[in-house]
PDB file of N, CA and C in Angstrom:
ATOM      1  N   UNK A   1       0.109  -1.628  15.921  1.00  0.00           N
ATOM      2  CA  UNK A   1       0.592  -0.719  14.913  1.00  0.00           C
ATOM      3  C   UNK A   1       1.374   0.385  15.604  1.00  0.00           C
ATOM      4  N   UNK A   2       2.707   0.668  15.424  1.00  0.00           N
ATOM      5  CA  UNK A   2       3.257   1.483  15.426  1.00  0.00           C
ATOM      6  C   UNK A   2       3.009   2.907  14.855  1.00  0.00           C
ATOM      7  N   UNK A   3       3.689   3.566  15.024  1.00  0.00           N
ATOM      8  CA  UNK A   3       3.845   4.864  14.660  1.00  0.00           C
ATOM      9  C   UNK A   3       5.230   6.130  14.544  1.00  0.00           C
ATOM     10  N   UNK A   4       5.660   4.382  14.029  1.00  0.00           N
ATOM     11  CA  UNK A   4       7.297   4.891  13.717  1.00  0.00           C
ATOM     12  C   UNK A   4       7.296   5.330  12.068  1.00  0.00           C
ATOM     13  N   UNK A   5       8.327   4.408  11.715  1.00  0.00           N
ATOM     14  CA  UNK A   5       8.478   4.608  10.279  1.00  0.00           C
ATOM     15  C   UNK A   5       7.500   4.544   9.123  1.00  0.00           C
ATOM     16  N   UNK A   6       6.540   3.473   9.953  1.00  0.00           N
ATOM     17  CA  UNK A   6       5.420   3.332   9.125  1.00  0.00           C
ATOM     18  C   UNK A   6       4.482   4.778   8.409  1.00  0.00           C
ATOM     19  N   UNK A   7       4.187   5.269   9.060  1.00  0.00           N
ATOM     20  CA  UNK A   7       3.797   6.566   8.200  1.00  0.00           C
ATOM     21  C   UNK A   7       4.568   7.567   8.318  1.00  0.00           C
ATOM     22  N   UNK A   8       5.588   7.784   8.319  1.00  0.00           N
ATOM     23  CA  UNK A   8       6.638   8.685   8.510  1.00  0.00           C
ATOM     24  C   UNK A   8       7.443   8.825   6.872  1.00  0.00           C
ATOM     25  N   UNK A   9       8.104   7.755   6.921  1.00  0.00           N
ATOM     26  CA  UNK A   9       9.109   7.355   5.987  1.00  0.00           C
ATOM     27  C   UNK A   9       9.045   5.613   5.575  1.00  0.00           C
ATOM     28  N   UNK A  10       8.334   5.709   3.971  1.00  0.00           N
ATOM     29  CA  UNK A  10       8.189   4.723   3.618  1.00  0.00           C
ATOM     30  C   UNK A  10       9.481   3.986   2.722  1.00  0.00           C
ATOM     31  N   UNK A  11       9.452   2.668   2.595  1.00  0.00           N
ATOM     32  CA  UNK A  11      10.651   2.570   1.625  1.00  0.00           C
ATOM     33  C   UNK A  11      10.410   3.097   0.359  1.00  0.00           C
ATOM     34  N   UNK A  12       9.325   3.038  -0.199  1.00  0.00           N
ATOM     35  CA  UNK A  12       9.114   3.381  -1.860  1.00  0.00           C
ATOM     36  C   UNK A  12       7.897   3.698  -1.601  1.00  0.00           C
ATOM     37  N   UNK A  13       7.444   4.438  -2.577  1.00  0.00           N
ATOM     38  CA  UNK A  13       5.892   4.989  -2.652  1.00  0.00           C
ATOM     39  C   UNK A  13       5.288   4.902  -3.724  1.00  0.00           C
ATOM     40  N   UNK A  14       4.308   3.976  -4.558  1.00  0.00           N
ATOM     41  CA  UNK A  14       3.800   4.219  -5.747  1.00  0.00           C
ATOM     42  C   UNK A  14       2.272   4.826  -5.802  1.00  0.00           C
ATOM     43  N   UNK A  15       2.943   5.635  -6.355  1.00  0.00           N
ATOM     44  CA  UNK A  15       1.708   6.924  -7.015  1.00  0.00           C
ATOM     45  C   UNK A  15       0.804   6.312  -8.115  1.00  0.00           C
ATOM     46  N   UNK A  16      -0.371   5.902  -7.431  1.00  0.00           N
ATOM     47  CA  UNK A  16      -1.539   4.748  -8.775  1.00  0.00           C
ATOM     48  C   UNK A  16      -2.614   6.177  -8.619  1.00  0.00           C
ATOM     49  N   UNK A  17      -2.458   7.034  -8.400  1.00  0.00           N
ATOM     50  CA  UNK A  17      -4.113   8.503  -8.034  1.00  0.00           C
ATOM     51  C   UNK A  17      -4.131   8.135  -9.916  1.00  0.00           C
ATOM     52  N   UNK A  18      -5.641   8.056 -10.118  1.00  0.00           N
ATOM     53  CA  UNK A  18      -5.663   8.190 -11.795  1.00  0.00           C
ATOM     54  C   UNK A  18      -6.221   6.771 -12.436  1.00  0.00           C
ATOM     55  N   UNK A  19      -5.485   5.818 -11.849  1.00  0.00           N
ATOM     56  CA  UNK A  19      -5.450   4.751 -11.844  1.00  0.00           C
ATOM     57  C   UNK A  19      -7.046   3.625 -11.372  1.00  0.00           C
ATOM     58  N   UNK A  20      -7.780   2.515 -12.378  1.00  0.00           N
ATOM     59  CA  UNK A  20      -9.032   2.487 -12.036  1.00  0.00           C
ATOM     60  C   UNK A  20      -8.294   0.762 -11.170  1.00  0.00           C
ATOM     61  N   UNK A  21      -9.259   0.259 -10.556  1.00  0.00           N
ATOM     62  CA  UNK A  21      -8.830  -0.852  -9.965  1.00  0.00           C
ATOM     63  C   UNK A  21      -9.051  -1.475 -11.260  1.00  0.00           C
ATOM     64  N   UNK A  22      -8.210  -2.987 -10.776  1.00  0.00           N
ATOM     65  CA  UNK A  22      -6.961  -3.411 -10.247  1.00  0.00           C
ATOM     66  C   UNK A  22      -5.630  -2.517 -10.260  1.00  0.00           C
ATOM     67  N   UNK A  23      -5.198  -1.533 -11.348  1.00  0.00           N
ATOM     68  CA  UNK A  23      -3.972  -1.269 -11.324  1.00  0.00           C
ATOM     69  C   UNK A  23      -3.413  -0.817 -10.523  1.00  0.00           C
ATOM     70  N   UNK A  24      -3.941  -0.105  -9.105  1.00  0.00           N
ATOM     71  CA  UNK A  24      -3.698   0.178  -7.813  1.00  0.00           C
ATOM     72  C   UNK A  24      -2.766  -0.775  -7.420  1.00  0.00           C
ATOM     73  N   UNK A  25      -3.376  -2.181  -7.295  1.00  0.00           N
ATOM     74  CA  UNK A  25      -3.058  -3.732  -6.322  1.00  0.00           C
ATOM     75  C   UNK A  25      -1.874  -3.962  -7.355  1.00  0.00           C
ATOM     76  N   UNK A  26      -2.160  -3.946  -8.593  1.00  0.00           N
ATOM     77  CA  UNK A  26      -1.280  -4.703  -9.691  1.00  0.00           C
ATOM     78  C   UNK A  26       0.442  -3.564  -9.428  1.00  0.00           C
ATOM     79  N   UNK A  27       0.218  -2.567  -9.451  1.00  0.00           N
ATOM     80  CA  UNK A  27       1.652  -1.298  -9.265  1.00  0.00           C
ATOM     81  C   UNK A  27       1.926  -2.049  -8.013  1.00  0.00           C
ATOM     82  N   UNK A  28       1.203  -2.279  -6.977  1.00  0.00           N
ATOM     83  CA  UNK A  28       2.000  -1.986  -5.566  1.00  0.00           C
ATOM     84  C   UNK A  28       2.411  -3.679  -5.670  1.00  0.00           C
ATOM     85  N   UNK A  29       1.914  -4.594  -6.086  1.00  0.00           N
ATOM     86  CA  UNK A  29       2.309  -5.718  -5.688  1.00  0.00           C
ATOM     87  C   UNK A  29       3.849  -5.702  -6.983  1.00  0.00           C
ATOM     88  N   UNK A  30       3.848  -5.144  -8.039  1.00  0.00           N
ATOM     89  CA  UNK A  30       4.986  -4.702  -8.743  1.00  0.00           C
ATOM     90  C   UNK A  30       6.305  -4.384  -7.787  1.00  0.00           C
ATOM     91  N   UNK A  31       5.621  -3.703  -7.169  1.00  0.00           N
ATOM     92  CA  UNK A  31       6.716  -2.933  -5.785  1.00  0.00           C
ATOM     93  C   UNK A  31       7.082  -3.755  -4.899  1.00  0.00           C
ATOM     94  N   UNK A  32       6.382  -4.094  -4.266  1.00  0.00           N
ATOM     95  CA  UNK A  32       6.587  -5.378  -2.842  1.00  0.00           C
ATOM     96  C   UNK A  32       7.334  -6.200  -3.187  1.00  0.00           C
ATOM     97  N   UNK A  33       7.237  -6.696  -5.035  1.00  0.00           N
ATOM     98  CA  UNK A  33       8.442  -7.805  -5.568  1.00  0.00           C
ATOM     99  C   UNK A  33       9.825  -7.298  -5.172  1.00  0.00           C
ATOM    100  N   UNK A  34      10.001  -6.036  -5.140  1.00  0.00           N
ATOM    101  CA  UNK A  34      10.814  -5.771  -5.825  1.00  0.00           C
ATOM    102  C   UNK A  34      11.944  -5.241  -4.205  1.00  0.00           C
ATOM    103  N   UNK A  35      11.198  -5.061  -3.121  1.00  0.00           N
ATOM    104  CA  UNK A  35      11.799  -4.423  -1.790  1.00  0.00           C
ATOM    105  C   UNK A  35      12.653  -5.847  -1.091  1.00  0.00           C
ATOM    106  N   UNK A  36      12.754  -5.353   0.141  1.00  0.00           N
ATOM    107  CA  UNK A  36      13.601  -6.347   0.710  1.00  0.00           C
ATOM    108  C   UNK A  36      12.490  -6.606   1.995  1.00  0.00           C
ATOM    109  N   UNK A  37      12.413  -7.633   2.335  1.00  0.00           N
ATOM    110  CA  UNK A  37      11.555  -7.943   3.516  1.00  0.00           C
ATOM    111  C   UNK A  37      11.587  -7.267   4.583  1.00  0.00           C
ATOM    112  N   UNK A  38      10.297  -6.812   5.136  1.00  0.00           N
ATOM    113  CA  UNK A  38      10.224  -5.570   6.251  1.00  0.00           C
ATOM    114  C   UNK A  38      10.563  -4.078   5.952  1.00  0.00           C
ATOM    115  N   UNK A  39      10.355  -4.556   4.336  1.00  0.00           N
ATOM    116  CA  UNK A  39      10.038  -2.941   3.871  1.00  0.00           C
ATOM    117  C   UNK A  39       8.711  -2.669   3.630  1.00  0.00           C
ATOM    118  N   UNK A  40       8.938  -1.483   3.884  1.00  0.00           N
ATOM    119  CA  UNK A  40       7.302  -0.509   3.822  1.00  0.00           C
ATOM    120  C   UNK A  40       6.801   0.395   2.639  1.00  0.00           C
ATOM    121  N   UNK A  41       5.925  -0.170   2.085  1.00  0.00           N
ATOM    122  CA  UNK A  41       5.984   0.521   0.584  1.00  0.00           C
ATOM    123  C   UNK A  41       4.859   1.205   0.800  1.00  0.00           C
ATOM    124  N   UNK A  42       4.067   2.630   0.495  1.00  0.00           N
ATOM    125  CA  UNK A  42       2.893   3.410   0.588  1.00  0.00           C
ATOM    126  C   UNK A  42       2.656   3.386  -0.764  1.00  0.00           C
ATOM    127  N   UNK A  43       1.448   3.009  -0.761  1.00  0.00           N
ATOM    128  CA  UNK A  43       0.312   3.256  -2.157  1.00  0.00           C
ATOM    129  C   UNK A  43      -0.263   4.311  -2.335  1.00  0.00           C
ATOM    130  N   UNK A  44      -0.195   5.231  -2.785  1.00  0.00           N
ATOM    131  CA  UNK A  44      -1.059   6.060  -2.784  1.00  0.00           C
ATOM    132  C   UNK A  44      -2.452   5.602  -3.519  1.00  0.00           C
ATOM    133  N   UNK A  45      -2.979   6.524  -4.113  1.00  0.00           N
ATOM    134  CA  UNK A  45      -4.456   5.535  -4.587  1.00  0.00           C
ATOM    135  C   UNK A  45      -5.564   6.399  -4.272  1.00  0.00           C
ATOM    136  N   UNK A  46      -6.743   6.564  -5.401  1.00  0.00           N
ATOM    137  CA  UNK A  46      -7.913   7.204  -5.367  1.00  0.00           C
ATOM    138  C   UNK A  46      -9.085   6.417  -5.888  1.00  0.00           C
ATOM    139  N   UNK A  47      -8.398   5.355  -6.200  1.00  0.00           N
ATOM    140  CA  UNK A  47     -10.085   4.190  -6.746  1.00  0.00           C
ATOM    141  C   UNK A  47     -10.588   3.862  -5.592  1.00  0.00           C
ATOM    142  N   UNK A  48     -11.667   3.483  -5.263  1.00  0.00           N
ATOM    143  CA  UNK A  48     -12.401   3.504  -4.786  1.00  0.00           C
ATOM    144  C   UNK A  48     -12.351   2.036  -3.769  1.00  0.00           C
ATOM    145  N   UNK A  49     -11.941   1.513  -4.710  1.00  0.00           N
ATOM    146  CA  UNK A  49     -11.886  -0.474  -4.224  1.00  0.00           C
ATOM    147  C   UNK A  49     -10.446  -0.914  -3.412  1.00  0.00           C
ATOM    148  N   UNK A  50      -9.499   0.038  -3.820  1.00  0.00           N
ATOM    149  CA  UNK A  50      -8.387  -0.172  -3.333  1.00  0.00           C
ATOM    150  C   UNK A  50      -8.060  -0.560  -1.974  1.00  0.00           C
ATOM    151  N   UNK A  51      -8.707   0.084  -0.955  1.00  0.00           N
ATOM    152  CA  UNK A  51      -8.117  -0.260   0.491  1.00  0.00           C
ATOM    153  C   UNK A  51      -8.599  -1.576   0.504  1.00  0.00           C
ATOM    154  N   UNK A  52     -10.176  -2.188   0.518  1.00  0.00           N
ATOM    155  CA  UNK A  52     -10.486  -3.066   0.842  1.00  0.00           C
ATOM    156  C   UNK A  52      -9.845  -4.237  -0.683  1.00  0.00           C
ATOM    157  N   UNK A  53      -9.141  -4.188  -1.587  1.00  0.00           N
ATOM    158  CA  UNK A  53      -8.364  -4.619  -2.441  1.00  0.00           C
ATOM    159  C   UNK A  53      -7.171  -5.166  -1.955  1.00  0.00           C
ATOM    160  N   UNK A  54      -6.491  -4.268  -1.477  1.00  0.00           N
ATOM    161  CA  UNK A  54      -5.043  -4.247  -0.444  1.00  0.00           C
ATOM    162  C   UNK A  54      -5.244  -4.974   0.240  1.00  0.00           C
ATOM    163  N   UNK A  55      -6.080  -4.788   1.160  1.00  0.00           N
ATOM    164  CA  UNK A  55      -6.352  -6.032   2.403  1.00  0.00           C
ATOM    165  C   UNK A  55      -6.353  -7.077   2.550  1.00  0.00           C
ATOM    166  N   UNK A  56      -7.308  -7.000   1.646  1.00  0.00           N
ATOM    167  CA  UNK A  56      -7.270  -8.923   0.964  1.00  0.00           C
ATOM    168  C   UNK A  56      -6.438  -9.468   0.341  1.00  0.00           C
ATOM    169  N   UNK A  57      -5.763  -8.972  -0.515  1.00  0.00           N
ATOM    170  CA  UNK A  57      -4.532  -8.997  -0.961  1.00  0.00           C
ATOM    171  C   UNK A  57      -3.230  -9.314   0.084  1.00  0.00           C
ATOM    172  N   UNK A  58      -3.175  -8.478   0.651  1.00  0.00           N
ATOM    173  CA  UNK A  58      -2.482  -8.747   2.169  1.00  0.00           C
ATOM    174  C   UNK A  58      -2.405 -10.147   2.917  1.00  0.00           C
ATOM    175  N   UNK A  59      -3.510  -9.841   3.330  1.00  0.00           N
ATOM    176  CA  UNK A  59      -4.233 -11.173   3.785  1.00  0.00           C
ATOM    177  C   UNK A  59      -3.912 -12.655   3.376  1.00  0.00           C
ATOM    178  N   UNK A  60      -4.207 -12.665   2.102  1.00  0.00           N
ATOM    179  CA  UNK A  60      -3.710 -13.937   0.753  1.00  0.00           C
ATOM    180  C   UNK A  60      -2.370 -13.955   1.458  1.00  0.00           C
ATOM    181  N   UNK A  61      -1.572 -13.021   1.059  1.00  0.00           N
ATOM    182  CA  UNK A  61      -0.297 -13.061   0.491  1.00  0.00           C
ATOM    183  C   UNK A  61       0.773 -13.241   1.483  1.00  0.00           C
ATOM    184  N   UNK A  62       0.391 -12.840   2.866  1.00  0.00           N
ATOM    185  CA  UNK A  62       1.423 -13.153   3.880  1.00  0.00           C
ATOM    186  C   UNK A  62       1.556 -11.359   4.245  1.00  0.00           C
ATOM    187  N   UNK A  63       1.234 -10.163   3.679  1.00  0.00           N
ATOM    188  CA  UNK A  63       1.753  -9.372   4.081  1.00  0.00           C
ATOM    189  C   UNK A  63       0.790  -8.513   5.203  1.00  0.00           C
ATOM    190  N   UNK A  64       1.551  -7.299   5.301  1.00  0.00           N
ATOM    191  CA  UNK A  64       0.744  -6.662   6.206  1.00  0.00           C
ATOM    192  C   UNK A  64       0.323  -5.085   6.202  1.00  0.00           C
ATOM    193  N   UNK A  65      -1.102  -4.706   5.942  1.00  0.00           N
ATOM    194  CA  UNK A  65      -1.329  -3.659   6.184  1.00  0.00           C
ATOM    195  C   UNK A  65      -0.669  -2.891   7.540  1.00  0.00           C
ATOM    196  N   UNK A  66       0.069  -1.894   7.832  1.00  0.00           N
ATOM    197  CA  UNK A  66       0.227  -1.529   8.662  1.00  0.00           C
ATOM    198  C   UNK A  66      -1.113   0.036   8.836  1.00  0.00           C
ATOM    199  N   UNK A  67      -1.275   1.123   8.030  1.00  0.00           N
ATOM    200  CA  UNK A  67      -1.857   2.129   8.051  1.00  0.00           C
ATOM    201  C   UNK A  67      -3.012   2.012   6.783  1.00  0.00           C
ATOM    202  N   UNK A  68      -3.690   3.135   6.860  1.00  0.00           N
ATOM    203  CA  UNK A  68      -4.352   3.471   5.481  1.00  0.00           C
ATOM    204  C   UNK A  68      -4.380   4.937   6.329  1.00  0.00           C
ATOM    205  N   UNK A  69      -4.321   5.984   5.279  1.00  0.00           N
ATOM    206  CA  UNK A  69      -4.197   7.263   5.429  1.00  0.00           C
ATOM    207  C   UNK A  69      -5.618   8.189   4.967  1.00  0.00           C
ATOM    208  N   UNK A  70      -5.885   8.555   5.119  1.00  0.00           N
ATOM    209  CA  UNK A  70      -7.189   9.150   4.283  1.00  0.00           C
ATOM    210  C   UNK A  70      -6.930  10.579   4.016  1.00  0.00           C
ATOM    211  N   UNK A  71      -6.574  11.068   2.861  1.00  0.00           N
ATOM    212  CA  UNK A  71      -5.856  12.332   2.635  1.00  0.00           C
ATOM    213  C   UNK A  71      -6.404  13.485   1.568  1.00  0.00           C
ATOM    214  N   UNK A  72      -7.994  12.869   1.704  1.00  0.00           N
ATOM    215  CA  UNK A  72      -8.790  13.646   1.477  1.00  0.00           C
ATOM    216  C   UNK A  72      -9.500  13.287   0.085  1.00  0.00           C
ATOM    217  N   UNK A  73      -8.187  13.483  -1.111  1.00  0.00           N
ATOM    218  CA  UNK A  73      -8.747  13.098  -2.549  1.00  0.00           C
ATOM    219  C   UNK A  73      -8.087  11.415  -2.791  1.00  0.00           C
ATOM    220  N   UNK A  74      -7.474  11.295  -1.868  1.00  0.00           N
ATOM    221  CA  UNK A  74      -6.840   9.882  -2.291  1.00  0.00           C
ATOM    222  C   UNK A  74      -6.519   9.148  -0.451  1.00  0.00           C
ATOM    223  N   UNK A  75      -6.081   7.923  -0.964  1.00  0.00           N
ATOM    224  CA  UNK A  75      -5.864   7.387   0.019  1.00  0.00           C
ATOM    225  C   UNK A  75      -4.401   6.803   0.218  1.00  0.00           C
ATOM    226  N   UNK A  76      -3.685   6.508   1.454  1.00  0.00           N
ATOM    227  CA  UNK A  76      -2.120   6.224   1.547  1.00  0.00           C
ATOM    228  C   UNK A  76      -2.395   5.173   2.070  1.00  0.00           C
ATOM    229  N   UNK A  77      -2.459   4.345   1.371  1.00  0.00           N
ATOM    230  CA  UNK A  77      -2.072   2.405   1.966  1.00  0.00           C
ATOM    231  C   UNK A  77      -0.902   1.792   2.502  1.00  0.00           C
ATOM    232  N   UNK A  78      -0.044   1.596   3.666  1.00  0.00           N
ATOM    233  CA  UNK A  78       0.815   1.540   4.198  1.00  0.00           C
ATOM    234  C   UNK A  78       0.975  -0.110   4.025  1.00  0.00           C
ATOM    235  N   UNK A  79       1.942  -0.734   3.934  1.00  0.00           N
ATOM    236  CA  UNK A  79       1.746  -2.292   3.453  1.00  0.00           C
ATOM    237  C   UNK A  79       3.285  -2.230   3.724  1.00  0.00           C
ATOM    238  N   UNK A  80       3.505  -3.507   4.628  1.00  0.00           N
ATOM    239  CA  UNK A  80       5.015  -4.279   5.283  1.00  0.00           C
ATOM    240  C   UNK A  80       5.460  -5.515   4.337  1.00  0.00           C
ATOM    241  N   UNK A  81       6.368  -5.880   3.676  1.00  0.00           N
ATOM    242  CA  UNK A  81       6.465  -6.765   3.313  1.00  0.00           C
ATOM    243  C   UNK A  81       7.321  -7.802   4.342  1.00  0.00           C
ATOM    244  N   UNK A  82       6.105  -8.862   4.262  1.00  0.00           N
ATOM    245  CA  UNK A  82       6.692 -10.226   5.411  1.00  0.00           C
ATOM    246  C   UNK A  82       7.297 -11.133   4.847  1.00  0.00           C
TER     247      UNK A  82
END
């Protein structure tokens, strides 16, 4: 894991704070459709299930967690699309 762009400057960022699981996974995988490969999309996110959601999700899907952020009331899920 780097520590370049990845938590620096993401390509898109969707804001799910509010949001109960799934709609966390369901917004960001909305997003990932939608980037160009080896883009970096940050989730933000405060449910509870989400990181370990993402992961697996990840995992399945071909992509890649790069970070998770812990930012006190919410969390920043860093995710590469492969």
């Amino acid at each position: 894991m780097t520590a370049n762009k990845t938590t620096d400057e993401p390509d898109a960022v969707v804001d799910a704070r509010g949001a109960t699981c799934p709609g966390p996974l369901m917004d960001l995988i909305g997003e990932i459709r939608t980037v160009e490969t080896g883009a970096v999309v940050a989730l933000l996110s405060d449910a509870e299930k989400s990181t370990s959601e993402v992961q697996e999700w990840a995992e399945e899907s071909g992509n890649e967690v790069t970070d998770i952020v812990d930012e006190g009331d919410h969390d920043r899920i860093y995710v590469r699309k492969l």
